[in-house]
Protein backbone atom coordinates (compact mmCIF):
# COMPACT_ATOMS: atom_id res chain seq x y z
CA UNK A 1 17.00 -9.57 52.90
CA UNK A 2 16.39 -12.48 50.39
CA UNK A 3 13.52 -14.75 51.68
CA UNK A 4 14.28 -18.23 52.04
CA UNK A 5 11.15 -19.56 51.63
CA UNK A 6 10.61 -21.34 48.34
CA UNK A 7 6.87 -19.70 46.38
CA UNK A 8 5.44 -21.05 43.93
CA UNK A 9 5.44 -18.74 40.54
CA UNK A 10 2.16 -20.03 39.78
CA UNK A 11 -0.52 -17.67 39.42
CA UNK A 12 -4.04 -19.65 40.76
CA UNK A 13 -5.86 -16.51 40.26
CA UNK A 14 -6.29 -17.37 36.50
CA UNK A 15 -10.29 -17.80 35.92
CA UNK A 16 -11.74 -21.00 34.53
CA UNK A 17 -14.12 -20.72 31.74
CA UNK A 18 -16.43 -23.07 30.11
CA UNK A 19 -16.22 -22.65 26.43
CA UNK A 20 -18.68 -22.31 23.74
CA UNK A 21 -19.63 -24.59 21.21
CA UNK A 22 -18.17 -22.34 18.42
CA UNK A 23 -15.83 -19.21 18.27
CA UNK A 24 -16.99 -16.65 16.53
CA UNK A 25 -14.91 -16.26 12.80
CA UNK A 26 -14.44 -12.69 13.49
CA UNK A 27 -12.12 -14.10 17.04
CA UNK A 28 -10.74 -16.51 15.36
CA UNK A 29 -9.54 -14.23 12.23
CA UNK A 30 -7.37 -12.59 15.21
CA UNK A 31 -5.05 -15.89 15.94
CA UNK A 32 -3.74 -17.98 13.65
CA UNK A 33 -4.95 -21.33 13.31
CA UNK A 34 -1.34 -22.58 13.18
CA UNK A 35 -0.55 -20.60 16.18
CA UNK A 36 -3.31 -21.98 17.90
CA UNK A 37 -3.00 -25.43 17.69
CA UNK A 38 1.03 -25.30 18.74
CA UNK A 39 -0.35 -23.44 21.37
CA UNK A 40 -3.69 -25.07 22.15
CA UNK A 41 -5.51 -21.86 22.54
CA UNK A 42 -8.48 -20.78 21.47
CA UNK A 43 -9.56 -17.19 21.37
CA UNK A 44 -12.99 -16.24 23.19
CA UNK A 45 -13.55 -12.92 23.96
CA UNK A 46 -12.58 -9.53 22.65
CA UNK A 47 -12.43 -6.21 24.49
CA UNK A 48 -10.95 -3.60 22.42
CA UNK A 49 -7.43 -3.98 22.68
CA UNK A 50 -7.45 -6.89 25.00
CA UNK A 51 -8.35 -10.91 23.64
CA UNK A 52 -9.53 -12.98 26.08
CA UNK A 53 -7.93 -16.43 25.47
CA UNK A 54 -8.49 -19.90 26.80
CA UNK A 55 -5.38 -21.90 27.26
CA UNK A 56 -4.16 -25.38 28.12
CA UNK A 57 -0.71 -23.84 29.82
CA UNK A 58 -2.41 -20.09 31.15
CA UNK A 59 0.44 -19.75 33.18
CA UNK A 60 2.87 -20.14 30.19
CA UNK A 61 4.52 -16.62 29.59
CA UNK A 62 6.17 -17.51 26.56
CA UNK A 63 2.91 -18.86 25.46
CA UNK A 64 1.23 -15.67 26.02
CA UNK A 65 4.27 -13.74 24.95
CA UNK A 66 3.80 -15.08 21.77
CA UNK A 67 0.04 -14.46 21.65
CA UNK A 68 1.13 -10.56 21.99
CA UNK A 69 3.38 -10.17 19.12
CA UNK A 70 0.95 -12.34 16.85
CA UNK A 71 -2.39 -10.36 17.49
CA UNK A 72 -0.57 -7.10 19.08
CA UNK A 73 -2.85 -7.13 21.67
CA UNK A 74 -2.87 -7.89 25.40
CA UNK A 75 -4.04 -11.41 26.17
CA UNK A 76 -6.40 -12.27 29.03
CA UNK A 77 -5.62 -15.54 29.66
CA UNK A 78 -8.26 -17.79 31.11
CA UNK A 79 -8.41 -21.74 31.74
CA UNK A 80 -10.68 -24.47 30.62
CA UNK A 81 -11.87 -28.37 29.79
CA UNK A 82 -9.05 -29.81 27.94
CA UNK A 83 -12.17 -31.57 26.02
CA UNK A 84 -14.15 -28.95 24.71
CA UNK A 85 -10.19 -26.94 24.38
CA UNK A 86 -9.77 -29.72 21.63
CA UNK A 87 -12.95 -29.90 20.00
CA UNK A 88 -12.89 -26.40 19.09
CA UNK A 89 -9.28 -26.51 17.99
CA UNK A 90 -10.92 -29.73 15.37
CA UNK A 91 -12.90 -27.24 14.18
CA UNK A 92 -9.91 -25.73 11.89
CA UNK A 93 -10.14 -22.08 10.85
């Protein structure tokens, strides 16, 4: 039976993560800048096949949809200070 009960889709279980001061040039060869800014993502962490991003929208599945087919990885989205988001995506690349 079909549950009447409006849920939300939203995932809260997305981590928050303070970011660094710099991203590494070898993460941010992986994402293009272009991509990035439309986006306003910034990539953080790499393990193998799987790029750990932080987001302004991590809940956005076209977002991270998108992130996929640029990088062909899978992307671990996290969330974090809209602040330091845009100060590192000032730094161009």
């Amino acid at each position: 039976s079909e549950d009447s009960t409006p849920h939300k889709c939203e995932d809260t279980s997305i981590p928050f993560m303070q970011l660094p001061a710099e991203i590494p040039l070898r993460l941010k060869q992986l994402i293009p800048y272009d991509l990035a800014l439309a986006l306003r993502c910034v990539p953080v962490g790499r393990n193998h096949h799987c790029l750990t991003v932080a987001m302004a929208n991590p809940t956005n599945r076209e977002d991270i949809r998108q992130l996929q087919l640029a990088t062909h990885m899978t992307i671990f989205p996290v969330s974090c200070e809209e602040d330091s988001l845009k100060a590192l995506l000032e730094q161009k690349w």
